[in-house]
N, C-alpha and C. Protein backbone atom coordinates (compact mmCIF):
# COMPACT_ATOMS: atom_id res chain seq x y z
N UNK A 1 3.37 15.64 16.26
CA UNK A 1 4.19 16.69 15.69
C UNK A 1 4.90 16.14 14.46
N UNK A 2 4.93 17.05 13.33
CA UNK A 2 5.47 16.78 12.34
C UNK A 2 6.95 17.36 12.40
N UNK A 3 8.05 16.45 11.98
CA UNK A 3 9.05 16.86 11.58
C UNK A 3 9.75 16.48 10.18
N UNK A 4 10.87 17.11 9.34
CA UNK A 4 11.73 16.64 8.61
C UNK A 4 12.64 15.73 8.66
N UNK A 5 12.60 14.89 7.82
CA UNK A 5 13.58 13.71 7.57
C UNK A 5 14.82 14.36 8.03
N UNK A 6 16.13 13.02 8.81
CA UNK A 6 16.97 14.05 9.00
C UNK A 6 17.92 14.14 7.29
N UNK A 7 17.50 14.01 6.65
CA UNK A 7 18.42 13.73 5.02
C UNK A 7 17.73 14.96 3.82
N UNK A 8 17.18 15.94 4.98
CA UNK A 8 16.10 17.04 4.56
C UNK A 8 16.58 18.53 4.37
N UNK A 9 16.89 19.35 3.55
CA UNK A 9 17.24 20.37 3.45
C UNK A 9 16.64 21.03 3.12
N UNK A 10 16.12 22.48 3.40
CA UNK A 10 14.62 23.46 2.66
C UNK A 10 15.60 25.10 2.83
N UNK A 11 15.35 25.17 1.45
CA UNK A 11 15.91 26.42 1.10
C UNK A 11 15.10 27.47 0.81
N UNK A 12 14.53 28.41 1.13
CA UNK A 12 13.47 29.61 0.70
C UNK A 12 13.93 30.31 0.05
N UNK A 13 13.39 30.77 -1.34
CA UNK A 13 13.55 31.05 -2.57
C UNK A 13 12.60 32.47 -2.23
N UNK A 14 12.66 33.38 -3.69
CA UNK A 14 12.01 34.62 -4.37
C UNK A 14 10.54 33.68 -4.67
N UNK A 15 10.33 32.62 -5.38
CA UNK A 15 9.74 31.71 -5.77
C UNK A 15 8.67 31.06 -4.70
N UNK A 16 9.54 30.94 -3.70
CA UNK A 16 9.03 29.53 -2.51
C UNK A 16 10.15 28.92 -2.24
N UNK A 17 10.24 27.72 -2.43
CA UNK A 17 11.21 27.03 -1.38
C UNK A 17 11.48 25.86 -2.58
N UNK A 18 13.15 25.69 -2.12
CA UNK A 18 13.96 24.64 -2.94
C UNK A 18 14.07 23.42 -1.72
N UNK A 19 13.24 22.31 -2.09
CA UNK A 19 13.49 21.30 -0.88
C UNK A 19 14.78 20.02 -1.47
N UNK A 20 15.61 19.85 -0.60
CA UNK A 20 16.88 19.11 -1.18
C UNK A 20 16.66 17.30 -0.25
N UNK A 21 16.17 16.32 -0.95
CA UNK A 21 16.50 15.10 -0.44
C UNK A 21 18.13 14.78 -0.92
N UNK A 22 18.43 14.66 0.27
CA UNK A 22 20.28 14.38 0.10
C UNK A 22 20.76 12.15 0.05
N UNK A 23 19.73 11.75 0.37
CA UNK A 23 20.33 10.61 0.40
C UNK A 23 20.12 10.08 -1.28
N UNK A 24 18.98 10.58 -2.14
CA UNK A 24 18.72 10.43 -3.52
C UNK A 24 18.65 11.52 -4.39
N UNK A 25 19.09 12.53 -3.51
CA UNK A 25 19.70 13.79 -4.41
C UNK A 25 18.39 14.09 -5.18
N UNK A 26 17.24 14.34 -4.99
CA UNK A 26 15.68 14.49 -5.42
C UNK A 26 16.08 15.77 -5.11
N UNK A 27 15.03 17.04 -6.15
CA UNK A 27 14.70 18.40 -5.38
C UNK A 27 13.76 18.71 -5.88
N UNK A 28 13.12 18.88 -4.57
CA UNK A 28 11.08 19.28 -4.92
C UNK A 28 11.38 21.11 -5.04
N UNK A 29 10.45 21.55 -6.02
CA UNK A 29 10.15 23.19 -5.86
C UNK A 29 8.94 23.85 -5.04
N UNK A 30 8.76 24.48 -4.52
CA UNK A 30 7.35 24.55 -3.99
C UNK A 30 7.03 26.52 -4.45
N UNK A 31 5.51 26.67 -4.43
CA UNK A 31 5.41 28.10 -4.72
C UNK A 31 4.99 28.88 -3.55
N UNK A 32 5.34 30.03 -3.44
CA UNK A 32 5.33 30.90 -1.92
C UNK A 32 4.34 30.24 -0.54
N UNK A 33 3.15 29.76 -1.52
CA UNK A 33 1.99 28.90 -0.27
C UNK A 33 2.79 27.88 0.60
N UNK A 34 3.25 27.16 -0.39
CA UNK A 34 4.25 25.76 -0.17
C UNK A 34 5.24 26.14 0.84
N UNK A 35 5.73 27.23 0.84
CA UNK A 35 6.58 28.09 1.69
C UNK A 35 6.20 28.18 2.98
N UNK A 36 5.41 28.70 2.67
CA UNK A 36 4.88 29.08 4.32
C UNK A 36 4.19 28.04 4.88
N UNK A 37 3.74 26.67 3.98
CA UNK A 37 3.51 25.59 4.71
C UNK A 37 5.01 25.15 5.56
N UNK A 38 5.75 25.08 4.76
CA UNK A 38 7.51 24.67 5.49
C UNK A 38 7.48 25.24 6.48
N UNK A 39 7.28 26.37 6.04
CA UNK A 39 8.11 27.74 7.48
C UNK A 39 7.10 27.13 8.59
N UNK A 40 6.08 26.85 8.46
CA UNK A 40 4.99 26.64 9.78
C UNK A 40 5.44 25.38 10.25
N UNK A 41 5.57 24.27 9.52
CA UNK A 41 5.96 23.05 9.90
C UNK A 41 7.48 22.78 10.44
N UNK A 42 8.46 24.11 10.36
CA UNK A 42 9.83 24.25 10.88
C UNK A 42 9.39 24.40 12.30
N UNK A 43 8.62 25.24 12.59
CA UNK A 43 8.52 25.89 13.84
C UNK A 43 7.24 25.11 14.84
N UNK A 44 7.04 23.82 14.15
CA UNK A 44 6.63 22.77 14.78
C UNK A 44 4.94 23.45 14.53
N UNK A 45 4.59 23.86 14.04
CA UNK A 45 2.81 23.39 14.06
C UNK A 45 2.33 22.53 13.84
N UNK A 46 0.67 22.37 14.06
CA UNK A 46 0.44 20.91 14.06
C UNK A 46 -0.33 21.35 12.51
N UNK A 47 -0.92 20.23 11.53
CA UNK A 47 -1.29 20.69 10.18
C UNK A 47 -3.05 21.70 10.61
N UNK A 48 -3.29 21.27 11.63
CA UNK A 48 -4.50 22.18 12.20
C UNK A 48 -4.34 23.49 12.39
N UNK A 49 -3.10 23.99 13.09
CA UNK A 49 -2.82 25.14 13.20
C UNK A 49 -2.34 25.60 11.81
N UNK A 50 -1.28 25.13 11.13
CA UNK A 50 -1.38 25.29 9.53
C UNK A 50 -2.28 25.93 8.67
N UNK A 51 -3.56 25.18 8.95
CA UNK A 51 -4.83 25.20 8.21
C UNK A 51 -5.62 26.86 8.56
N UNK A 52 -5.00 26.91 10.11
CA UNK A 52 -6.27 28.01 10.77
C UNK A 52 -5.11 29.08 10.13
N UNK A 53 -3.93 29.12 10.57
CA UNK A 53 -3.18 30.39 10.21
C UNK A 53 -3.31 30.56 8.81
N UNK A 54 -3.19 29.58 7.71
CA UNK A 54 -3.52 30.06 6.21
C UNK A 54 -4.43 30.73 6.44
N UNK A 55 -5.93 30.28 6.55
CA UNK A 55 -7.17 30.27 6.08
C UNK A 55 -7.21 32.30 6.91
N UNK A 56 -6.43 32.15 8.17
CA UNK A 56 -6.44 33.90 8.38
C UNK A 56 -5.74 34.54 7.46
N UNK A 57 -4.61 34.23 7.27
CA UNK A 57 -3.60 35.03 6.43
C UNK A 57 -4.25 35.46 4.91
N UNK A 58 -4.71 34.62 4.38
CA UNK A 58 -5.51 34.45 2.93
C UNK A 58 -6.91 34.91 3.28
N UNK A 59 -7.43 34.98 4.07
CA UNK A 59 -9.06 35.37 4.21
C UNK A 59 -9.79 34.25 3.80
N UNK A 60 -9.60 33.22 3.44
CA UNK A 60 -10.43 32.05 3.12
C UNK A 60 -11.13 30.93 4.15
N UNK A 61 -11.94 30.70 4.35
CA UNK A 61 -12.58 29.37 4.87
C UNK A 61 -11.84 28.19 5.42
N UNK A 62 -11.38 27.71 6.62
CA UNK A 62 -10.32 26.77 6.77
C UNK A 62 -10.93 25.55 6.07
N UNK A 63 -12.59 25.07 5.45
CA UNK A 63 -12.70 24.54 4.18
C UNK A 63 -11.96 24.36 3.21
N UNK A 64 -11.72 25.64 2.40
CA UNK A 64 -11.10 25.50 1.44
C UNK A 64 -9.63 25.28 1.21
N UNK A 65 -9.02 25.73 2.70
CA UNK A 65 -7.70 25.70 2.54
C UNK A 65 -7.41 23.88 3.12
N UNK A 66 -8.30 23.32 4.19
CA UNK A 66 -7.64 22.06 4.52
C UNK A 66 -7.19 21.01 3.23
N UNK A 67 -7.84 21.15 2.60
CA UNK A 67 -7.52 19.90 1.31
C UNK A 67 -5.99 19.72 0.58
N UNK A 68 -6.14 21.43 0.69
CA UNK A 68 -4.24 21.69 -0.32
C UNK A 68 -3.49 21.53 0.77
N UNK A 69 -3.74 21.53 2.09
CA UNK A 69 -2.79 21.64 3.33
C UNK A 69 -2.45 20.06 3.47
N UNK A 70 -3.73 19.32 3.75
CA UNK A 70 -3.42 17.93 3.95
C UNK A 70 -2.74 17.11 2.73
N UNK A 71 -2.96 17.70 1.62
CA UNK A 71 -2.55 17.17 0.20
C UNK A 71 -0.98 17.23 0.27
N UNK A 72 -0.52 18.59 0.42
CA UNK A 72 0.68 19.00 0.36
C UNK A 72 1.87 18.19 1.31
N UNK A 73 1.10 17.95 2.94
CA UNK A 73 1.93 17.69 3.65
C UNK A 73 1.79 15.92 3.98
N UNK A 74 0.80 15.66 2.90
CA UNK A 74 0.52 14.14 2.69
C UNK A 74 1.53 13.46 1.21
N UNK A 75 1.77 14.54 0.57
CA UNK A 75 3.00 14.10 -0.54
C UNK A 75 4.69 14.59 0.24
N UNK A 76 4.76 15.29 0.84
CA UNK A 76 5.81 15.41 2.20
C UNK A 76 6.31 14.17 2.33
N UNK A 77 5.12 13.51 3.21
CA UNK A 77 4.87 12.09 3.29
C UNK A 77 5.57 11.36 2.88
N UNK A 78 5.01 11.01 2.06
CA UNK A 78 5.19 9.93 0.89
C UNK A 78 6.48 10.00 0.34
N UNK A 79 6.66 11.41 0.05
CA UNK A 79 8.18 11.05 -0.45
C UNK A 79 9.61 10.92 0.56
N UNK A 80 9.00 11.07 1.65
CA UNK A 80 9.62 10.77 3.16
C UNK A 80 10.29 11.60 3.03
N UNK A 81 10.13 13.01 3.04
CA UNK A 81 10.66 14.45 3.45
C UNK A 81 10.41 14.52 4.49
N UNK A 82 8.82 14.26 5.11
CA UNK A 82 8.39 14.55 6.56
C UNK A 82 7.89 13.94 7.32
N UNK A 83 8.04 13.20 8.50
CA UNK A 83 7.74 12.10 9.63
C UNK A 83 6.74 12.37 10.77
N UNK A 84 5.99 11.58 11.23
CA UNK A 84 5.64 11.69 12.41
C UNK A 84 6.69 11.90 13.27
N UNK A 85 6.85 13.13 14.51
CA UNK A 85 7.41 12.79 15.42
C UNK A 85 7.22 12.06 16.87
N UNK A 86 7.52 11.45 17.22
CA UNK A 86 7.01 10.78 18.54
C UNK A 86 7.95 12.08 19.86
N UNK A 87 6.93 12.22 20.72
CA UNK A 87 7.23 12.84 21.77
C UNK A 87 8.16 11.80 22.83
């Protein structure tokens, strides 16, 4: 399970979402997709379920959508917005 750093703040915008790192005062923008990646990953999905609910919501191929899904929540990552959680 993926969760947010606890130093993590996500604000949903007209736009998408204003993400606030508070310990280096960083703020990522994201656009409505980016959004509803958050909103899914608030409510604990796994990036699989992510992938299947886009790919319904959009009508697309869970092909085409895994790459921007794993991309997105692989720069999460990295900039340590978002953690493995251990059960």
């Amino acid at each position: 399970m993926m969760q947010f750093a606890e130093h993590v703040q996500v604000r949903p915008e007209k736009f998408g979402s204003v993400i606030f790192e508070t310990l280096c005062e960083k703020v990522f923008v994201t656009n409505k997709t980016g959004a509803e990646i958050l909103r899914l990953l608030k409510q604990h999905k796994t990036p699989e379920e992510i992938i299947a609910q886009l790919a319904h919501d959009y009508g697309c191929s869970i092909d085409l959508i895994r790459n921007d899904v794993e991309e997105f929540i692989t720069n999460l990552t990295n900039h340590a917005l978002l953690k493995n959680a251990h059960k």
